[in-house]
Protein backbone atom coordinates (compact mmCIF):
# COMPACT_ATOMS: atom_id res chain seq x y z
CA UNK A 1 0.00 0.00 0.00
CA UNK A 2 2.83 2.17 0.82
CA UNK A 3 4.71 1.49 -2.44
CA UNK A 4 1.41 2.45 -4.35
CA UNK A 5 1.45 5.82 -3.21
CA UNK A 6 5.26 6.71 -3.34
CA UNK A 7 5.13 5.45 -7.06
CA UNK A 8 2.15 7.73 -7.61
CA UNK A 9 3.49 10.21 -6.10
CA UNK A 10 6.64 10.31 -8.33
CA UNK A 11 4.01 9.36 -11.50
CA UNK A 12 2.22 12.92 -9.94
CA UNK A 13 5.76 15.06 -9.84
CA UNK A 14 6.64 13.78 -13.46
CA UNK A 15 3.33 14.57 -15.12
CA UNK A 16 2.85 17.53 -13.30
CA UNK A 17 6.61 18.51 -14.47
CA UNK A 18 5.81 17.62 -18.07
CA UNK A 19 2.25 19.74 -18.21
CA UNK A 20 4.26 22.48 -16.60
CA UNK A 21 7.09 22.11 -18.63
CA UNK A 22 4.81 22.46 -21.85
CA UNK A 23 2.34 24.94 -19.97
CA UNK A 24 5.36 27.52 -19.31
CA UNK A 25 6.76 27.15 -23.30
CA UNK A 26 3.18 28.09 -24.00
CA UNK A 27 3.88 31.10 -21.97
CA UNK A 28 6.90 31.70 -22.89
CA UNK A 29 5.92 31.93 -26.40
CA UNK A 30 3.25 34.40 -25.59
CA UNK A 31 6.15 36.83 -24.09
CA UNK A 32 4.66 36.91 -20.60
CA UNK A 33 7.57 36.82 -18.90
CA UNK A 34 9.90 39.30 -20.98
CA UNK A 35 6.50 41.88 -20.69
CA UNK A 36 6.68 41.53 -17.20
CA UNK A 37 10.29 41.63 -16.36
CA UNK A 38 10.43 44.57 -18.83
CA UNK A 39 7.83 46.57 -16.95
CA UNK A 40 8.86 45.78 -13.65
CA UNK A 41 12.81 46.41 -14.54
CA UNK A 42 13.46 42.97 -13.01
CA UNK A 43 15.18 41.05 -16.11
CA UNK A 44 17.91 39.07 -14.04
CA UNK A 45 14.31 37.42 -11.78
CA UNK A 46 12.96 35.81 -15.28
CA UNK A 47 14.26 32.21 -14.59
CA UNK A 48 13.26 32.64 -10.76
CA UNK A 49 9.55 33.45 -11.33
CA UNK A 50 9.51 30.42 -14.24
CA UNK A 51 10.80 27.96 -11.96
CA UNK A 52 7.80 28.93 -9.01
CA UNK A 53 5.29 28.85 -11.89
CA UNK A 54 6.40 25.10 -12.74
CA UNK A 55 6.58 25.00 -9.24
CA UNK A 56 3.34 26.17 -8.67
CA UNK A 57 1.43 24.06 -11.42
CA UNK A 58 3.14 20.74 -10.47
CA UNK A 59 1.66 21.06 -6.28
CA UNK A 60 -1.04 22.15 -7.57
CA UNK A 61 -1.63 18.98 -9.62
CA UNK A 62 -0.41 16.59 -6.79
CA UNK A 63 -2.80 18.55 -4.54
CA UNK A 64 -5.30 17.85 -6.72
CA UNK A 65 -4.67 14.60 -7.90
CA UNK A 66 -4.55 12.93 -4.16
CA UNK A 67 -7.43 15.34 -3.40
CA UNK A 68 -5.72 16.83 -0.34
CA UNK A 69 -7.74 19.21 1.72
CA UNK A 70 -5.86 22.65 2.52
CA UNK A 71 -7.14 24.19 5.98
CA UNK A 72 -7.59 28.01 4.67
CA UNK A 73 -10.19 30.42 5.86
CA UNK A 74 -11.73 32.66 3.63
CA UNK A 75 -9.07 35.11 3.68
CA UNK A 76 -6.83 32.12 2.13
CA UNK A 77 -9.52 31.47 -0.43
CA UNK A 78 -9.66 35.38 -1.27
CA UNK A 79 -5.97 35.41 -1.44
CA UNK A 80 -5.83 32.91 -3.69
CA UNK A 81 -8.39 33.61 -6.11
CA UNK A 82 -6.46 37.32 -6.13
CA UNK A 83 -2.95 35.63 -7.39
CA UNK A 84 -5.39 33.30 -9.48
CA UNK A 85 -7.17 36.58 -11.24
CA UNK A 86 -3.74 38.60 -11.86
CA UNK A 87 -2.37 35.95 -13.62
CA UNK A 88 -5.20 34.64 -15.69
CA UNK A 89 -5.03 38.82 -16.84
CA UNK A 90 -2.12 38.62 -17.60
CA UNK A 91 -1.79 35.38 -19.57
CA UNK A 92 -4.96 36.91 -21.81
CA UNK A 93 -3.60 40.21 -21.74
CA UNK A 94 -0.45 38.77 -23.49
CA UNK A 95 -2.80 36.17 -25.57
CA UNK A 96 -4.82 38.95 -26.65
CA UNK A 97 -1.91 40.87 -27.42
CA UNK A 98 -0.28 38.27 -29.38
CA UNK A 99 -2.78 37.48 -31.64
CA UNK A 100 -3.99 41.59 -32.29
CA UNK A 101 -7.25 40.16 -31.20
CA UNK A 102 -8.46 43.75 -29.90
CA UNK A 103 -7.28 46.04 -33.17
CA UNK A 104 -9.08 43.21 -35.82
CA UNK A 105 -11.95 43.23 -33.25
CA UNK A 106 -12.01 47.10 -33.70
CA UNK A 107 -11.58 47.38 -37.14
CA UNK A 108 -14.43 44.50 -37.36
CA UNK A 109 -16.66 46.06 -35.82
CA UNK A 110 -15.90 49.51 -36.13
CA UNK A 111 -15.48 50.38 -32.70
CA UNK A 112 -12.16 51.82 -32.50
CA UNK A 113 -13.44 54.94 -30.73
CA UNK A 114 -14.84 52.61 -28.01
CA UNK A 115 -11.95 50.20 -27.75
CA UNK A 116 -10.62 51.25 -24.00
CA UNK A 117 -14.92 50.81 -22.57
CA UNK A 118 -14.14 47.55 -24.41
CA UNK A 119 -11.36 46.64 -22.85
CA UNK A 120 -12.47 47.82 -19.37
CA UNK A 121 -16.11 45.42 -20.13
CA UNK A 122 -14.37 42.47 -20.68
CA UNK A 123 -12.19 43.08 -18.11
CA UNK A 124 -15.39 43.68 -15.93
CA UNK A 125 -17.05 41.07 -16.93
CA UNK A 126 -14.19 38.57 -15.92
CA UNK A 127 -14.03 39.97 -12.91
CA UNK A 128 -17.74 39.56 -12.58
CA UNK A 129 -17.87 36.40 -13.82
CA UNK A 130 -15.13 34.64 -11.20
CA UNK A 131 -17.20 36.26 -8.29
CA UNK A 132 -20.57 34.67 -9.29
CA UNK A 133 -18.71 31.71 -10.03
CA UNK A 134 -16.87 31.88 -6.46
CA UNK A 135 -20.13 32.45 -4.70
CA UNK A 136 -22.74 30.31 -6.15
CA UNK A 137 -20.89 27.23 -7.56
């Protein structure tokens, strides 16, 4: 019984290494990290906040996977689903970014003049969206 779940354990670190592995090229790709580091002037911390991000994903999964129960309060949950928001902005901030999603969008639909109320909805309505979800599901 014991051997079981030390070899899943190790099968939990590897695949949660691989998905973060892949998960942080995806970001990488996306220029996430360079954006960042660039605004905050802190070029020489790039490979620092990658590694807590694989970090990060791969408890996360084992925490997940074996179903272990954190003792937070609310405070811990609010905390968390802070961090959780920032970076989800971010990664579609840079998405969006990537892609010119909000200048075709614009030029789509003629809205160029209303692009930052745009911008500031959808931002809104993720916002919005994460409470309701936090709240009543």
């Amino acid at each position: 019984m014991q051997a079981d779940h030390i070899l899943y354990l190790i099968f939990c670190l590897i695949a949660g290494g691989a998905i973060s592995a892949g998960y942080i090229a995806f970001i990488t790709l996306l220029g996430v990290f360079e954006k960042l580091s660039e605004k905050y002037k802190t070029n020489n911390l790039v490979g620092l906040l990658e590694t807590v991000i694989i970090l990060g994903v791969t408890f996360g999964n084992v925490i997940h996977l074996f179903q272990i129960s954190l003792p937070v309060k609310i405070i811990g949950v609010v905390i968390y689903t802070l961090f959780g928001g920032i970076f989800i902005g971010c990664l579609s901030g840079a998405l969006a970014e990537t892609l010119d999603i909000f200048p075709i969008l614009s030029r789509k639909f003629k809205v160029r003049d209303f692009l930052p109320y745009v911008i500031i909805a959808s931002a809104l309505g993720k916002g919005i969206g994460s409470i309701v979800e936090l709240i009543f599901l």
